[in-house]
PDB file of N, CA and C in Angstrom:
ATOM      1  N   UNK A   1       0.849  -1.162   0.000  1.00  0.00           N
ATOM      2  CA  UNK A   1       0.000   0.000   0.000  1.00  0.00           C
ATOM      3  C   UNK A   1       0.896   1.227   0.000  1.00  0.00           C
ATOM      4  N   UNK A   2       0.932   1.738  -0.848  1.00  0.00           N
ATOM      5  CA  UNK A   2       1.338   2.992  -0.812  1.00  0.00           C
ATOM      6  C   UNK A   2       0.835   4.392  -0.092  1.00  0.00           C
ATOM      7  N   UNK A   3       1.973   4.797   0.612  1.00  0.00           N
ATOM      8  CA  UNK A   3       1.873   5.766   1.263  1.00  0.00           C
ATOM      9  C   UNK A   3       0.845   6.952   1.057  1.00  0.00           C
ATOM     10  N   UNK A   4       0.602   7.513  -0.157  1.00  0.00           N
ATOM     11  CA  UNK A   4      -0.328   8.371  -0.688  1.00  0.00           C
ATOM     12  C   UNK A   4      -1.598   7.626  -0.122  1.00  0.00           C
ATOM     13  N   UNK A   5      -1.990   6.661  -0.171  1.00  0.00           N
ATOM     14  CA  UNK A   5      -3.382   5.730  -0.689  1.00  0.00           C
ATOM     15  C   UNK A   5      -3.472   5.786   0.842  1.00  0.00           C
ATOM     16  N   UNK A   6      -2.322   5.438   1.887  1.00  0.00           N
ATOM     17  CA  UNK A   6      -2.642   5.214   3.165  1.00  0.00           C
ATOM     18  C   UNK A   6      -3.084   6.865   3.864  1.00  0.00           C
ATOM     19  N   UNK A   7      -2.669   7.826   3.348  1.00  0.00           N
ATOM     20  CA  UNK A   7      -2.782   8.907   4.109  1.00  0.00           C
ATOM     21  C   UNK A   7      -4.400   9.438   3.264  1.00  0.00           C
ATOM     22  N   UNK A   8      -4.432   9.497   2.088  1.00  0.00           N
ATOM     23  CA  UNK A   8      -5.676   9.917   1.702  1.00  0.00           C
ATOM     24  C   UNK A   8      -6.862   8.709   2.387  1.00  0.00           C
ATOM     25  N   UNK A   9      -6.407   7.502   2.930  1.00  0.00           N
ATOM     26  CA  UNK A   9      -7.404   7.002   3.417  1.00  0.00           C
ATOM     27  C   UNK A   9      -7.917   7.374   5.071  1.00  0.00           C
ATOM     28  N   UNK A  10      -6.494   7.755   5.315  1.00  0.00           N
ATOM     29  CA  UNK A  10      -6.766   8.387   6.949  1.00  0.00           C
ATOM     30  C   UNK A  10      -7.640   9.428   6.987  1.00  0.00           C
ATOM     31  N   UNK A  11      -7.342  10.451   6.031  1.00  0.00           N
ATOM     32  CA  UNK A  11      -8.184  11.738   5.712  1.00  0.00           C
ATOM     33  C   UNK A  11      -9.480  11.588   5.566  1.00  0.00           C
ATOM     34  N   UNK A  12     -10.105  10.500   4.811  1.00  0.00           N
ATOM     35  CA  UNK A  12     -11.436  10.048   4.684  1.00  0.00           C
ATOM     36  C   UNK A  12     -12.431   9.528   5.735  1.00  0.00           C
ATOM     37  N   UNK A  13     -10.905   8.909   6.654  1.00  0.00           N
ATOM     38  CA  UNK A  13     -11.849   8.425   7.651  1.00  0.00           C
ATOM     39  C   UNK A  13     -12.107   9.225   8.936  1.00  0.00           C
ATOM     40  N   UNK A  14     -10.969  10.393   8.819  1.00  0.00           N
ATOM     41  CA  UNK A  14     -11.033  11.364   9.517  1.00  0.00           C
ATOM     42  C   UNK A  14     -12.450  12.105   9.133  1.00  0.00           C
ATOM     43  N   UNK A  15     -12.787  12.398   8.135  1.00  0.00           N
ATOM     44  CA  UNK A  15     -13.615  13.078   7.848  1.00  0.00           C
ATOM     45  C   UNK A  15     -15.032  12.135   8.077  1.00  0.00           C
ATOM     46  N   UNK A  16     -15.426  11.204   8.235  1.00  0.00           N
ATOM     47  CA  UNK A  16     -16.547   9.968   8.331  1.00  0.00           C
ATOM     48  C   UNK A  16     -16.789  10.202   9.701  1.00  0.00           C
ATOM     49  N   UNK A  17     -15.526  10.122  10.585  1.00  0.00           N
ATOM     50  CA  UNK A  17     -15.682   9.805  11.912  1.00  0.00           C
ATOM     51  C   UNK A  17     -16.361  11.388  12.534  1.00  0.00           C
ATOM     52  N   UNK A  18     -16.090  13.055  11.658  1.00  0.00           N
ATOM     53  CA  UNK A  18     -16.054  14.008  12.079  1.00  0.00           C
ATOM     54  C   UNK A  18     -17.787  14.113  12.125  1.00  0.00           C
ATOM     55  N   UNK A  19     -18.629  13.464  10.568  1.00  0.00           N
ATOM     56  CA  UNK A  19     -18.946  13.936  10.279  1.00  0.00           C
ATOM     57  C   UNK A  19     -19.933  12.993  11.396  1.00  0.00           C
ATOM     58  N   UNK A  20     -19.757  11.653  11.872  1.00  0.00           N
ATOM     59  CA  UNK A  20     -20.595  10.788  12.389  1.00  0.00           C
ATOM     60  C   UNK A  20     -20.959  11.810  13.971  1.00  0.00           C
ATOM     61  N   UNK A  21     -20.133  11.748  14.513  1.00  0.00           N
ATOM     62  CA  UNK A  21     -19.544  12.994  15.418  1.00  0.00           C
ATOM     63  C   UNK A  21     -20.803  13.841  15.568  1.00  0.00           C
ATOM     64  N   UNK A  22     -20.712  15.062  14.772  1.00  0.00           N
ATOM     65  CA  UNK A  22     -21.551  15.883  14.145  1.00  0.00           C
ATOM     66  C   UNK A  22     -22.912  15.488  14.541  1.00  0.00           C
ATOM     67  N   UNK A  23     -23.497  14.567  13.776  1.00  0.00           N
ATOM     68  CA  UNK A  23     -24.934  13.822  13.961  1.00  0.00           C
ATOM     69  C   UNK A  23     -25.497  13.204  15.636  1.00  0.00           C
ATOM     70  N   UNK A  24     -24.221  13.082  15.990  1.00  0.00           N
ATOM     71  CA  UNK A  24     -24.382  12.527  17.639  1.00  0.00           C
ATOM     72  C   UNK A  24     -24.509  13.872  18.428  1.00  0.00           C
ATOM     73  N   UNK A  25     -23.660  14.932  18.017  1.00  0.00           N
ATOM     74  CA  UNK A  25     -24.107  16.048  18.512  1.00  0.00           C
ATOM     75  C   UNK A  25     -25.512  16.895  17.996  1.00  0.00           C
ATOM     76  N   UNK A  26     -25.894  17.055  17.052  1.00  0.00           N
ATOM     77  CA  UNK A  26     -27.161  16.994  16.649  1.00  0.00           C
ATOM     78  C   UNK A  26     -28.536  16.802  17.527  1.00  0.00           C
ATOM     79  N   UNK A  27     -27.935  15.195  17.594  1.00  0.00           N
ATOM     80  CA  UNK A  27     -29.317  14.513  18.176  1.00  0.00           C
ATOM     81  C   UNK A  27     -29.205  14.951  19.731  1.00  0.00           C
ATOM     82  N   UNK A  28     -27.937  15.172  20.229  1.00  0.00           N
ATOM     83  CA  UNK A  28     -28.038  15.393  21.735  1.00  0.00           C
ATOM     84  C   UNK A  28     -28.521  16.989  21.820  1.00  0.00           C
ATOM     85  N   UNK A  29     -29.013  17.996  20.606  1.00  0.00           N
ATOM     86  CA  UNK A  29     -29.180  19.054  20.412  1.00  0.00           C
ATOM     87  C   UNK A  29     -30.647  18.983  20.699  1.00  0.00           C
ATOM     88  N   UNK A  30     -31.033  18.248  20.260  1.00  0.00           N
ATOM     89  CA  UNK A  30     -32.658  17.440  20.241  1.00  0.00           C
ATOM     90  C   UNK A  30     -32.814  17.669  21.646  1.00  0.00           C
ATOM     91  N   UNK A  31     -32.027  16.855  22.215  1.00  0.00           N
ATOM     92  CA  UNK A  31     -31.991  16.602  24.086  1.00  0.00           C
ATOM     93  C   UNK A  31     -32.483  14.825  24.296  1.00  0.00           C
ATOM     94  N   UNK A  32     -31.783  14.384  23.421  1.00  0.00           N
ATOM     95  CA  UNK A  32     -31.133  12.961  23.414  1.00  0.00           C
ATOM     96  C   UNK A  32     -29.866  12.979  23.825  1.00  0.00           C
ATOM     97  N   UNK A  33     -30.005  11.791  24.699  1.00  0.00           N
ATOM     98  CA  UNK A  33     -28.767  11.327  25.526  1.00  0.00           C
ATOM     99  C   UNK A  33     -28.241   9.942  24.508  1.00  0.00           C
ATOM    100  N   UNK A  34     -27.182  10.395  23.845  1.00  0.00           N
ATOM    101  CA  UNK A  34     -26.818  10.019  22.768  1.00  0.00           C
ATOM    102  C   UNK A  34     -25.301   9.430  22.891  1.00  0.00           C
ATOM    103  N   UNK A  35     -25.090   7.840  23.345  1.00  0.00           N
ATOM    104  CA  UNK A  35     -23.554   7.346  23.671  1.00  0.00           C
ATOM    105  C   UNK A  35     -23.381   6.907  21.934  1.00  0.00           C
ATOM    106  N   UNK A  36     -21.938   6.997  21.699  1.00  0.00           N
ATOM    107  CA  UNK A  36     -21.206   6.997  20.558  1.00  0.00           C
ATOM    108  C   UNK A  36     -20.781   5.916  20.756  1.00  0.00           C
ATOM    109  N   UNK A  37     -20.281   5.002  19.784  1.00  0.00           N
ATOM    110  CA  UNK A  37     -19.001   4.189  20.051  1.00  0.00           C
ATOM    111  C   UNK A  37     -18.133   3.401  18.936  1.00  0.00           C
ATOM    112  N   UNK A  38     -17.479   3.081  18.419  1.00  0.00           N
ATOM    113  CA  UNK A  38     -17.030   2.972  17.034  1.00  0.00           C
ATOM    114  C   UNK A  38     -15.656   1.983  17.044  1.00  0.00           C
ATOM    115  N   UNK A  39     -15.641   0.571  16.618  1.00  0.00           N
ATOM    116  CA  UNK A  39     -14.958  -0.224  16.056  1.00  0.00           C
ATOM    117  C   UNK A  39     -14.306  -0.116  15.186  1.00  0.00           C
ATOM    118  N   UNK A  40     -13.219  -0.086  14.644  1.00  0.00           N
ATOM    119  CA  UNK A  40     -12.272  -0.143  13.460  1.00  0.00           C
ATOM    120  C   UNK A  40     -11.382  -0.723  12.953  1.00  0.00           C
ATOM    121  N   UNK A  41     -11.540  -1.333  11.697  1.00  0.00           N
ATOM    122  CA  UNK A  41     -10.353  -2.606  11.473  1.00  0.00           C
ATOM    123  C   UNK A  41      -9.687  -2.281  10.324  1.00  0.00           C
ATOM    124  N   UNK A  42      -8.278  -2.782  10.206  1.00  0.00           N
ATOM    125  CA  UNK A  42      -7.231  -2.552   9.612  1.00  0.00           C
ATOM    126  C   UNK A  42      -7.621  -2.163   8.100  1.00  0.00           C
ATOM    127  N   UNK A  43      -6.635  -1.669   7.654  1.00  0.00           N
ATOM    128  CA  UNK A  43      -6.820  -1.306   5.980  1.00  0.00           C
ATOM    129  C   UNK A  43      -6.544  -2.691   5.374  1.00  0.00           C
ATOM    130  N   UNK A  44      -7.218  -3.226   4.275  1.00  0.00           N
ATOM    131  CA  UNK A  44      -7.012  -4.251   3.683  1.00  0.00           C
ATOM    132  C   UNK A  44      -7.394  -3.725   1.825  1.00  0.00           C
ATOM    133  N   UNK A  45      -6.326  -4.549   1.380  1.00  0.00           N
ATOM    134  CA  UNK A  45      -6.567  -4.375  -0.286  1.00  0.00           C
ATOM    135  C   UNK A  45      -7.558  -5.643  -0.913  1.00  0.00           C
ATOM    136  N   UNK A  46      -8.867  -4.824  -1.895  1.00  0.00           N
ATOM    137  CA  UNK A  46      -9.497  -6.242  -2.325  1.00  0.00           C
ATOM    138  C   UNK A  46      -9.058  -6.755  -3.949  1.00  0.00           C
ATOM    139  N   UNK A  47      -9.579  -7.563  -4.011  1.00  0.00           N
ATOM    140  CA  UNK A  47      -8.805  -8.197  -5.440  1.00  0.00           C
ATOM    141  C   UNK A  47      -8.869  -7.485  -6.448  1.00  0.00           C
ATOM    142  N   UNK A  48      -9.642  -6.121  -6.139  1.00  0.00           N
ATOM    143  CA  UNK A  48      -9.659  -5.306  -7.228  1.00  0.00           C
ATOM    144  C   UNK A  48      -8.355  -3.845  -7.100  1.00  0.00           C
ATOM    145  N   UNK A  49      -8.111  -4.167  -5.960  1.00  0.00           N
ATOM    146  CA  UNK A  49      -6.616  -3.341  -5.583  1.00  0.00           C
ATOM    147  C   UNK A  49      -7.458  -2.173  -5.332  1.00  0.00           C
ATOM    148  N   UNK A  50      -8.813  -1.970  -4.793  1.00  0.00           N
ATOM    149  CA  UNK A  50      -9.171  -1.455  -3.696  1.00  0.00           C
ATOM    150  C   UNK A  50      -9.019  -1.339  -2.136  1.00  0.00           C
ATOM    151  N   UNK A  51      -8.502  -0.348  -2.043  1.00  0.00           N
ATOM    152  CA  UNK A  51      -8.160  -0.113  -0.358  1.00  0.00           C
ATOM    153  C   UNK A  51      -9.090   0.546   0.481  1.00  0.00           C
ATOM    154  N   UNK A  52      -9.615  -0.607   1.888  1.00  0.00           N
ATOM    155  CA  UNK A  52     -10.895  -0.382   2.441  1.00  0.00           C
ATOM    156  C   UNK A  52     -10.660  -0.488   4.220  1.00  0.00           C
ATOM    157  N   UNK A  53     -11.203   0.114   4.337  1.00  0.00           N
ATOM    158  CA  UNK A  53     -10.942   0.441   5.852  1.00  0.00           C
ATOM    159  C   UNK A  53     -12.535  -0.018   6.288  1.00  0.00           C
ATOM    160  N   UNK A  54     -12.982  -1.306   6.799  1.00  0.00           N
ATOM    161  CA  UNK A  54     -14.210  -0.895   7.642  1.00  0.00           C
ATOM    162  C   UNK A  54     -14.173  -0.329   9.416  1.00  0.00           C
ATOM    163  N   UNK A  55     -15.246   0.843   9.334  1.00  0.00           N
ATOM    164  CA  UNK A  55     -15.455   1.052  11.068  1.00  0.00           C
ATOM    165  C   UNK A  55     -17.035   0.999  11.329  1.00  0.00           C
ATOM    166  N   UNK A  56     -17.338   0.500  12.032  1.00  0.00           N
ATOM    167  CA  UNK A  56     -18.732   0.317  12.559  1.00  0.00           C
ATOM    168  C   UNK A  56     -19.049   1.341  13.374  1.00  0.00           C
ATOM    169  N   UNK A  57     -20.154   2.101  13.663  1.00  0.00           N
ATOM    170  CA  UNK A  57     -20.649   2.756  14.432  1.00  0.00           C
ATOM    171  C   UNK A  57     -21.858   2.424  14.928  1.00  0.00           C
ATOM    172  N   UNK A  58     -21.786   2.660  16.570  1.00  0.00           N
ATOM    173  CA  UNK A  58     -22.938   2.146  16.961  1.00  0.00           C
ATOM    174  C   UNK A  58     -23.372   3.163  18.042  1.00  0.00           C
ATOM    175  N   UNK A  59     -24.258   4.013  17.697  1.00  0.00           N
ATOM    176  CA  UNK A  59     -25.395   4.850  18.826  1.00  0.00           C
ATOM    177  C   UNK A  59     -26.257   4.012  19.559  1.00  0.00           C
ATOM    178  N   UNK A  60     -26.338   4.658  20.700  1.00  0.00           N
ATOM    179  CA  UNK A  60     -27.181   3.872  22.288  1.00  0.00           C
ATOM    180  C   UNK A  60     -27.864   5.502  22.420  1.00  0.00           C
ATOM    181  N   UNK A  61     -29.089   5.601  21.945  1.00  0.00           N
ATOM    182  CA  UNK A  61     -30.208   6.765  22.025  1.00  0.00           C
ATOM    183  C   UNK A  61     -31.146   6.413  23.425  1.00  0.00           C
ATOM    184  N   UNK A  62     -30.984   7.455  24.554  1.00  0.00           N
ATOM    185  CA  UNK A  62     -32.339   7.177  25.101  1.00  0.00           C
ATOM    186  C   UNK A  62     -32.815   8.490  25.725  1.00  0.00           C
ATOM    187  N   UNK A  63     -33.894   8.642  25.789  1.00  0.00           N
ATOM    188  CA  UNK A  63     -34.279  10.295  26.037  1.00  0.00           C
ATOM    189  C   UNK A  63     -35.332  10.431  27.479  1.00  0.00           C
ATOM    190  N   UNK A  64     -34.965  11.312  29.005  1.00  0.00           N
ATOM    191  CA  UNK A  64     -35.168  10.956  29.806  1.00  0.00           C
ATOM    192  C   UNK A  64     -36.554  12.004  29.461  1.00  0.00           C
ATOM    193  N   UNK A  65     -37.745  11.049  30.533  1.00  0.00           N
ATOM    194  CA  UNK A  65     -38.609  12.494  30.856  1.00  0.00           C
ATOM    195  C   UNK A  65     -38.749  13.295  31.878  1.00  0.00           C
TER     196      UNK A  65
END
């Protein structure tokens, strides 16, 4: 993997994670109590010499009365 491919992929995911971010703050704008939490696994190349990073995100929403 080349260096370019690895840093423009950091940037992307920098920007995914900012934007996921964003939406969690949002909803806690609402006045949802809004936990974040996010898994992430290694960069891997697919047979098409695509380079893929999966991260999972998972919100825990609950809103008191």
């Amino acid at each position: 993997m080349a260096t370019n491919d690895q840093s423009e992929l950091d940037q992307d995911v920098a920007e995914v994670r900012r934007r996921v971010e964003a939406l969690a703050n949002d909803m806690r704008g609402l006045g949802m109590e809004v936990r974040l939490t996010s898994e992430e696994y290694g960069s891997e190349r697919d047979f098409d010499g695509t380079i893929t990073r999966t991260i999972t995100f998972s919100f825990k929403v609950s809103q008191q009365d």
